[in-house]
Protein backbone atom coordinates (compact mmCIF):
# COMPACT_ATOMS: atom_id res chain seq x y z
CA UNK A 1 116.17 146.90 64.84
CA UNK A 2 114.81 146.97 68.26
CA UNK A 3 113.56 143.78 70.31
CA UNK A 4 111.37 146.57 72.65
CA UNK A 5 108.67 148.92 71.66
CA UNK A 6 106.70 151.50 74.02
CA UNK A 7 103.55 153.08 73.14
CA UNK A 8 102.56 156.08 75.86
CA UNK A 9 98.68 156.88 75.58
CA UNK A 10 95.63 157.87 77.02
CA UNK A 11 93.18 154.91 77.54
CA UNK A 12 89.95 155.60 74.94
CA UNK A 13 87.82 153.39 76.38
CA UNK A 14 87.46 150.12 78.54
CA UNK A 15 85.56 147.42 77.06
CA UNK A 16 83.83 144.42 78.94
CA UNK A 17 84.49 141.11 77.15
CA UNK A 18 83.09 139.01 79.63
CA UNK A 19 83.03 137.54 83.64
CA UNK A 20 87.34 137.27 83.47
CA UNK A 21 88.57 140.12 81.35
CA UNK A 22 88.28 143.20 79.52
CA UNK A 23 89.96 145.33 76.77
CA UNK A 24 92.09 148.22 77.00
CA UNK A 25 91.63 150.32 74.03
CA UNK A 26 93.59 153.34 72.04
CA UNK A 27 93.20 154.00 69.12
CA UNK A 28 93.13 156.35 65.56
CA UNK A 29 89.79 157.73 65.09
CA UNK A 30 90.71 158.47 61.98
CA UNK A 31 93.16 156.12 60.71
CA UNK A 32 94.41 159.20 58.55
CA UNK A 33 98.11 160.00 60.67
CA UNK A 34 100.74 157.37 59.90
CA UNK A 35 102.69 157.80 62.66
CA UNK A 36 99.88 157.13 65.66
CA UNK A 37 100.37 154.08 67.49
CA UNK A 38 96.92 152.35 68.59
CA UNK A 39 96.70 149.42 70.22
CA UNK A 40 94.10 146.66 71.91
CA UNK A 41 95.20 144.68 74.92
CA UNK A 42 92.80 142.13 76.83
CA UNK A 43 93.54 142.57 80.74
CA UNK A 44 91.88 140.43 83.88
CA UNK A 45 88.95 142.32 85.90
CA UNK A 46 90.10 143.91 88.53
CA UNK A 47 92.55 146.07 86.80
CA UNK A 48 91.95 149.18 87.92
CA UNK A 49 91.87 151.36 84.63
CA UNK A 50 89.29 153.57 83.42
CA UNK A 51 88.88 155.52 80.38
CA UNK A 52 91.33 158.73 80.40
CA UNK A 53 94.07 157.19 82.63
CA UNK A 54 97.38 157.63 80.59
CA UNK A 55 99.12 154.40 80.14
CA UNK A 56 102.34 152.44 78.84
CA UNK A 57 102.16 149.43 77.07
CA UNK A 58 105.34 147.82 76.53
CA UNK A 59 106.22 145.23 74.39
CA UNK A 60 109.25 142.74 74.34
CA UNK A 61 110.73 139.93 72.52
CA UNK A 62 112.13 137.37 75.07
């Protein structure tokens, strides 16, 4: 088993959750394919991302 995972993506969409942050969104339209990765990530404003911008999200144990 590994203690890192990587999911590689194109951003859906950016949603604003309020005046400090907002969410970074991928995900399954569907829901029907196993094997695609989706994920939801709250981020501080002033990120930088926009919908379409390919992205990594990497996640460790420590």
């Amino acid at each position: 088993m590994t203690d890192k995972v990587e999911i590689i993506s194109a951003l859906e969409f950016v949603a604003n959750i309020n005046e400090k942050k907002d969410c970074l969104m991928a995900q399954d339209n569907t829901q029907n394919d196993p094997s695609v990765l989706w994920f939801n990530i709250d981020v501080p404003k002033g990120h930088g991302f926009v919908a379409g911008d390919r992205v990594r999200v990497t996640v460790e144990k420590l």
